[in-house]
Protein backbone atom coordinates (compact mmCIF):
# COMPACT_ATOMS: atom_id res chain seq x y z
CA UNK A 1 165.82 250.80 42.54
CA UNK A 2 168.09 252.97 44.13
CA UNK A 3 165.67 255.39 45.28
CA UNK A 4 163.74 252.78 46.85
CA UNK A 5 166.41 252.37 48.73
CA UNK A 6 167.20 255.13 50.30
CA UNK A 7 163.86 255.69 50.86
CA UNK A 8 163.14 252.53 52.63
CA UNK A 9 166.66 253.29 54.64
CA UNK A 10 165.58 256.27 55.69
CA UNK A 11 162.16 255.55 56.97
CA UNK A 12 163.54 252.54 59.09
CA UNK A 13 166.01 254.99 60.63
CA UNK A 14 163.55 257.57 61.28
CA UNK A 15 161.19 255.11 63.16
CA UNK A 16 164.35 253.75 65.24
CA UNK A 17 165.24 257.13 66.04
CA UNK A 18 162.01 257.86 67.20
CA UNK A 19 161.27 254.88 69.23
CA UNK A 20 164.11 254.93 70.96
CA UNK A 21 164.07 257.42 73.60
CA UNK A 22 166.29 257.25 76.72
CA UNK A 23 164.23 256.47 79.81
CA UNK A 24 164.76 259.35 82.47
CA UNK A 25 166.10 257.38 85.48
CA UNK A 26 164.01 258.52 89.01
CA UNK A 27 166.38 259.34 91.71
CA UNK A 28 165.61 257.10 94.88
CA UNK A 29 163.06 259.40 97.23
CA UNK A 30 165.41 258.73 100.66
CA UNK A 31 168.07 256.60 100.14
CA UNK A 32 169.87 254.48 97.27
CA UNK A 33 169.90 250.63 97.73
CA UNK A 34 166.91 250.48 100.19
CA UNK A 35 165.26 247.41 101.00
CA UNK A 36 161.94 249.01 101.72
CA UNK A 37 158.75 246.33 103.46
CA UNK A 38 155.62 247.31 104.45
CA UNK A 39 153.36 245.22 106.66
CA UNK A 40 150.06 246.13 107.69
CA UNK A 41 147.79 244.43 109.62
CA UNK A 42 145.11 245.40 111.21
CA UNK A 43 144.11 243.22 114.24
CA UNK A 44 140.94 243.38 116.07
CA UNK A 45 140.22 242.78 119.79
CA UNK A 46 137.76 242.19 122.38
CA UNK A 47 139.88 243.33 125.24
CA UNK A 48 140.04 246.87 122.87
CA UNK A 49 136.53 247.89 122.98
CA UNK A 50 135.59 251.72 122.83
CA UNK A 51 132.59 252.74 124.61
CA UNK A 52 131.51 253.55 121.03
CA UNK A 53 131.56 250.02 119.69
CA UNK A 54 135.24 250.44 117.33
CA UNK A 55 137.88 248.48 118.46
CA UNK A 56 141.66 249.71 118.01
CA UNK A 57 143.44 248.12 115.11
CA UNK A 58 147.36 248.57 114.67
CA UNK A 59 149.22 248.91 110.80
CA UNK A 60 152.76 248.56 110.82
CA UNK A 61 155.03 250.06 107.97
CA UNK A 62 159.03 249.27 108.25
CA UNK A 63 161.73 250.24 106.26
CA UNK A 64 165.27 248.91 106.28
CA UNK A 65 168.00 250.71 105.96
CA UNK A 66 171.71 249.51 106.69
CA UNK A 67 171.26 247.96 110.19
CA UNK A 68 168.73 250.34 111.58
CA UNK A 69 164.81 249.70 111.06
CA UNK A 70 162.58 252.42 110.23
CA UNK A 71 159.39 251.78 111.91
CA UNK A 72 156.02 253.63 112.30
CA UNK A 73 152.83 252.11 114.06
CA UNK A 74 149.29 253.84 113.69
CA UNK A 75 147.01 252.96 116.11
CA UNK A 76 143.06 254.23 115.77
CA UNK A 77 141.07 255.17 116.40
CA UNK A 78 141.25 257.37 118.92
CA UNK A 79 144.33 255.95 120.49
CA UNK A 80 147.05 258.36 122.36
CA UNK A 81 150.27 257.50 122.71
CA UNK A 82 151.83 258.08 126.37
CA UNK A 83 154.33 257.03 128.56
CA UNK A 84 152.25 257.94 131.77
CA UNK A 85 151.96 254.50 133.66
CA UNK A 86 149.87 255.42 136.68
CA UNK A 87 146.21 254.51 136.05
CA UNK A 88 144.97 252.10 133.24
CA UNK A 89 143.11 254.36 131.19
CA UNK A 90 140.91 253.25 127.74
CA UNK A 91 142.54 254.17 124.38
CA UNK A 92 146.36 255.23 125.84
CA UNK A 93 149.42 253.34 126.17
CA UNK A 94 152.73 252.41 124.69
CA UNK A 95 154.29 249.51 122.85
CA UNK A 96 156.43 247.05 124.09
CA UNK A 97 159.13 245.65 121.20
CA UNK A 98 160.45 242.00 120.97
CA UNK A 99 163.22 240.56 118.83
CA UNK A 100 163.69 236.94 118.39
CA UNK A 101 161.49 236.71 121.46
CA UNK A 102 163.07 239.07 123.82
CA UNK A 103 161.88 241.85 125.11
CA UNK A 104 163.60 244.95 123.22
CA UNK A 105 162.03 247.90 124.71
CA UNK A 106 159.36 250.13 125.35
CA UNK A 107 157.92 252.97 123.25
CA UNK A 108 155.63 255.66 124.02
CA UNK A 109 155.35 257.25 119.99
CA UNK A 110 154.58 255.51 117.18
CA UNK A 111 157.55 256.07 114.97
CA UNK A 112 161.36 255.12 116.21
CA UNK A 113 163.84 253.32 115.03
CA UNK A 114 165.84 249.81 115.74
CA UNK A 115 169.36 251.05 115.40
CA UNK A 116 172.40 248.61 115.04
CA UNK A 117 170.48 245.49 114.36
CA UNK A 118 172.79 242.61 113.98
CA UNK A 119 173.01 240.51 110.51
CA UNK A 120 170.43 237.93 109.68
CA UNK A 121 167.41 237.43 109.56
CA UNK A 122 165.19 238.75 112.49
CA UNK A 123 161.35 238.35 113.82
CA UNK A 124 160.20 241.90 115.21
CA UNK A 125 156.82 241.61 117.19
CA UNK A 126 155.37 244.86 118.51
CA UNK A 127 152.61 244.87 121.49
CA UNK A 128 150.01 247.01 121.85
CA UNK A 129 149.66 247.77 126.13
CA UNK A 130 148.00 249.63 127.95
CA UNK A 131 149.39 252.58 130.55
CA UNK A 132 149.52 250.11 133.35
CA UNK A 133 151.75 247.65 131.18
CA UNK A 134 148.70 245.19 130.59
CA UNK A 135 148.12 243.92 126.98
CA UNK A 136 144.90 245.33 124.92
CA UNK A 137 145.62 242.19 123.18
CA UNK A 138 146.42 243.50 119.91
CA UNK A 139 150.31 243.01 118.11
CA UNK A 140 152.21 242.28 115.12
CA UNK A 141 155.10 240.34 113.88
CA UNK A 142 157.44 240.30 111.23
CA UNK A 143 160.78 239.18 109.83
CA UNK A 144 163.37 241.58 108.17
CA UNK A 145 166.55 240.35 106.66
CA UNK A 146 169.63 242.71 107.46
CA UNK A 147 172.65 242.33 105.79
C-alpha cells in the first residue's frame, strides 16, 4: 500500500514538474509601456487619377510614445514626396497635418513625428496635397489618447 504510494506521489510530481515550465518573457522591440495603434486606410480618389488608370491610396501607421506620435504615411503608387511648390505636378506633393481641426503643419516625407502633444485625447487628420497646396482629395483621421 505503501508502495503505491510513493509511486503514485512520484508520478504526480514528475508530471507537475514537467508541465510547468517558466515562460521566457520577450523584451519589448523599442520601448517598454508603449501604447502602439495602427490605422490604415486606404482611400481612393477621382481627383488622384494616374494616366495609367491607379489611383493613389494613403495607409497610416502611428505609434505613441510619451507625448510624441510616431507617424509614417505610404502613399502609392508612384507617389514622390517633395516640398517643391512651384508647378502642380501629378503624383508629388506633401501633407498638410491637423489637430483638433487646426492646421498643424506641413510635411514633405512620409515619416515625422508630433512631439510634445498635450494630454487627452486628440483627432489627427493628415491631407494628401498636391505641390501647389491643392488637395488630391485623399486623407485620414484618427484619435490617440496621450497621457
Amino acid at each position: 500500500m505503501m508502495n503505491k504510494f510513493f509511486i503514485t506521489l512520484t508520478c504526480f510530481t514528475l508530471v507537475l514538474l514537467t508541465g510547468c515550465k517558466e515562460e521566457k518573457r520577450k523584451e519589448p522591440e523599442v520601448m517598454n509601456h508603449v501604447n502602439e495603434l495602427a490605422t490604415e486606410v486606404s482611400l481612393m480618389s477621382s481627383q488622384a487619377k494616374k494616366p495609367s488608370g491607379k489611383s493613389l491610396s494613403m495607409t497610416i501607421h502611428h505609434q505613441i510614445k510619451g507625448q510624441h506620435v510616431y507617424m509614417e504615411c505610404i502613399v502609392g503608387p508612384n507617389f514622390h514626396f517633395t516640398d517643391d511648390s512651384r508647378k502642380r505636378k501629378q503624383g508629388e506633393g506633401r501633407l498638410h497635418v491637423y489637430v483638433d481641426g487646426k492646421f498643424l503643419e506641413t510635411k514633405s516625407q512620409g515619416a515625422f513625428i508630433l512631439r510634445g502633444m498635450p494630454t487627452g485625447k486628440h483627432t489627427i487628420t493628415v491631407k494628401l496635397m498636391h505641390n501647389d497646396q491643392t488637395e488630391y482629395g485623399i486623407s485620414d483621421s484618427f484619435e490617440v489618447e496621450i497621457n
